[in-house]
C-alpha atoms as a PDB file:
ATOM      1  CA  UNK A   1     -12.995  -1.031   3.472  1.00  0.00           C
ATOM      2  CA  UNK A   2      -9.833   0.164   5.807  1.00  0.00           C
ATOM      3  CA  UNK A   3      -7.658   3.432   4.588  1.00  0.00           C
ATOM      4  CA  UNK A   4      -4.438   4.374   6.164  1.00  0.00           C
ATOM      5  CA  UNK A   5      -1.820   6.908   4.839  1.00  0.00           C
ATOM      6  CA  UNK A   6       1.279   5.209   4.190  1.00  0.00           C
ATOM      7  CA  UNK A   7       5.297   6.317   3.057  1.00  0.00           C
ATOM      8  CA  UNK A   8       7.314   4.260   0.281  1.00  0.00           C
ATOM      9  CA  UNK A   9      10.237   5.997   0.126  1.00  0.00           C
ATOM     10  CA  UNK A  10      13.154   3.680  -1.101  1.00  0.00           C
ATOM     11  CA  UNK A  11      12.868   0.999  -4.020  1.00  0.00           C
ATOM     12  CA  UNK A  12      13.409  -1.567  -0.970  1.00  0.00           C
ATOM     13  CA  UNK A  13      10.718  -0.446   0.930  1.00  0.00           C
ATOM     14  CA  UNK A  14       8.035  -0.801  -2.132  1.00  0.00           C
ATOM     15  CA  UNK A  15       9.321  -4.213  -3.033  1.00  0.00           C
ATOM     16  CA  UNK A  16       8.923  -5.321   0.909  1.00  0.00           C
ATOM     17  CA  UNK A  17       5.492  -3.524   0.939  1.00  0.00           C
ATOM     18  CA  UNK A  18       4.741  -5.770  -2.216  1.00  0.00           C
ATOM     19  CA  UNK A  19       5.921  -8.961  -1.255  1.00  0.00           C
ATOM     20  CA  UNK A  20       3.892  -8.024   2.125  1.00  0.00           C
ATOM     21  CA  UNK A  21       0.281  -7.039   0.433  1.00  0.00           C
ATOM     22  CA  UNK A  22       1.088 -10.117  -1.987  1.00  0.00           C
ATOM     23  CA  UNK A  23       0.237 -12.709   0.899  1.00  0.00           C
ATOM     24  CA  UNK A  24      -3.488 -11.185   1.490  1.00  0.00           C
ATOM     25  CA  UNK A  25      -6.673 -12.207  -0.861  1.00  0.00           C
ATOM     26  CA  UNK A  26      -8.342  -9.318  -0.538  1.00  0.00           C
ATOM     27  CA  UNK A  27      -7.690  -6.030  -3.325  1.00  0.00           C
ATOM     28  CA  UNK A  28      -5.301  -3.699  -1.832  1.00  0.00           C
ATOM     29  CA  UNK A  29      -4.816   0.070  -3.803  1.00  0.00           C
ATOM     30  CA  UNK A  30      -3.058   2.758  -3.634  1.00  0.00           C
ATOM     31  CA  UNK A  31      -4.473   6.026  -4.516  1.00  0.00           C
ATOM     32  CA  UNK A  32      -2.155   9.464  -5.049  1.00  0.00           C
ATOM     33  CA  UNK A  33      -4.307  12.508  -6.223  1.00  0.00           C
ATOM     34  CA  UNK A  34      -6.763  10.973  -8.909  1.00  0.00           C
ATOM     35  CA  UNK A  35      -4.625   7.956  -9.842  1.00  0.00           C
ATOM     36  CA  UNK A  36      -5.450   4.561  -8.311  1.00  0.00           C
ATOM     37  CA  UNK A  37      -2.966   1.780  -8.346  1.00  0.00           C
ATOM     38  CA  UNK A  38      -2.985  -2.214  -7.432  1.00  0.00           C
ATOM     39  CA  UNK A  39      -0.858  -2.445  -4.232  1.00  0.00           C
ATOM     40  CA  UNK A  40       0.322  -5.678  -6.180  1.00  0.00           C
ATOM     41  CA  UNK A  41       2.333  -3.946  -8.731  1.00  0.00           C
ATOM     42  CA  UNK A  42       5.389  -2.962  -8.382  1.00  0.00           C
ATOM     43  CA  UNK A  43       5.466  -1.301 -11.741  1.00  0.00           C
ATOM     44  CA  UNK A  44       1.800   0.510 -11.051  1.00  0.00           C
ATOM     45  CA  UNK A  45       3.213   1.847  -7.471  1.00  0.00           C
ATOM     46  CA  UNK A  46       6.480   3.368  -9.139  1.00  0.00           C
ATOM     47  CA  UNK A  47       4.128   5.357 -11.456  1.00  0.00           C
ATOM     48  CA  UNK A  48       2.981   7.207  -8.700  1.00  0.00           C
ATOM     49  CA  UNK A  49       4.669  10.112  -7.115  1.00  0.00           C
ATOM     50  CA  UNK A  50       6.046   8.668  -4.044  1.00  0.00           C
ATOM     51  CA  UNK A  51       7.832  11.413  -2.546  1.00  0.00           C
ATOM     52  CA  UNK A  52       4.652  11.998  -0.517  1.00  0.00           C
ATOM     53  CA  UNK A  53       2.476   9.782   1.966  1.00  0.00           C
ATOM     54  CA  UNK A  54      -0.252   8.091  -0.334  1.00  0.00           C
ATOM     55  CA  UNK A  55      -3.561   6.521   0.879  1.00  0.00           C
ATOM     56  CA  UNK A  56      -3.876   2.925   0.839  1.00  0.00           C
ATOM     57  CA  UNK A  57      -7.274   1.163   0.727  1.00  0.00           C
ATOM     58  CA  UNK A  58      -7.785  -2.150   1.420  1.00  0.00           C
ATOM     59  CA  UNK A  59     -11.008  -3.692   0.297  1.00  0.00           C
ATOM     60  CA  UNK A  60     -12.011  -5.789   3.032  1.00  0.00           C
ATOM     61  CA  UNK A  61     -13.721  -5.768   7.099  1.00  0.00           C
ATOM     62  CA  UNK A  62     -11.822  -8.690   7.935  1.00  0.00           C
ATOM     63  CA  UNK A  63      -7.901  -7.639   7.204  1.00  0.00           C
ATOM     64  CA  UNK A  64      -6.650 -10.061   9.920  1.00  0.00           C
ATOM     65  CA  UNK A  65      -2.770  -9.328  10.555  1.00  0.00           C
ATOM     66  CA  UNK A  66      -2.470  -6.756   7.754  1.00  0.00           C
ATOM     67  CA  UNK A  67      -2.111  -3.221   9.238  1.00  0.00           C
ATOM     68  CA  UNK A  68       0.365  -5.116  11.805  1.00  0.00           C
ATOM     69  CA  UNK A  69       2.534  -6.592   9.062  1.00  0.00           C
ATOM     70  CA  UNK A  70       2.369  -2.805   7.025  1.00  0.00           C
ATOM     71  CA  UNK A  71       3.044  -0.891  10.298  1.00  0.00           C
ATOM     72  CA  UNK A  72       6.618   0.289   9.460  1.00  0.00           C
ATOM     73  CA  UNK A  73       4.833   2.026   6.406  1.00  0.00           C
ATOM     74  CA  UNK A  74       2.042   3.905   7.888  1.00  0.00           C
ATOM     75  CA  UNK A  75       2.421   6.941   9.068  1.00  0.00           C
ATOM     76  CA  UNK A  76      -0.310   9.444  10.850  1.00  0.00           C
END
């Protein structure tokens, strides 16, 4: 399992971030407070409050390319 924090700030960015996470097997969340989205739905990451950095978790030790291809979205 990998975590980063990561910023969707724009209804652009979280379709990009989908359309990104979409091309991996492996689950992908997003968890803000005590509520835990799929990463793959758009409509479960606009429930969440996104005017602040969220933690993403990606359920997998092998995530290849991923954190390269989400880089424009993490932030420290």
């Amino acid at each position: 399992m990998k975590k980063a924090k990561i910023n969707l700030n724009s209804i652009p960015a979280v379709k990009e971030f989908v359309n990104l996470v979409m091309l991996y097997d492996f689950d992908v969340d997003l968890v803000s407070g005590r509520y835990s989205v799929d990463a793959k739905s758009i409509m479960g990451i606009f429930s969440l409050n996104l005017d602040n950095p969220i933690q993403l978790v990606a359920h997998t030790d092998e995530p290849g390319d991923f954190f390269e291809k989400i880089a424009k979205f993490v932030v420290d």
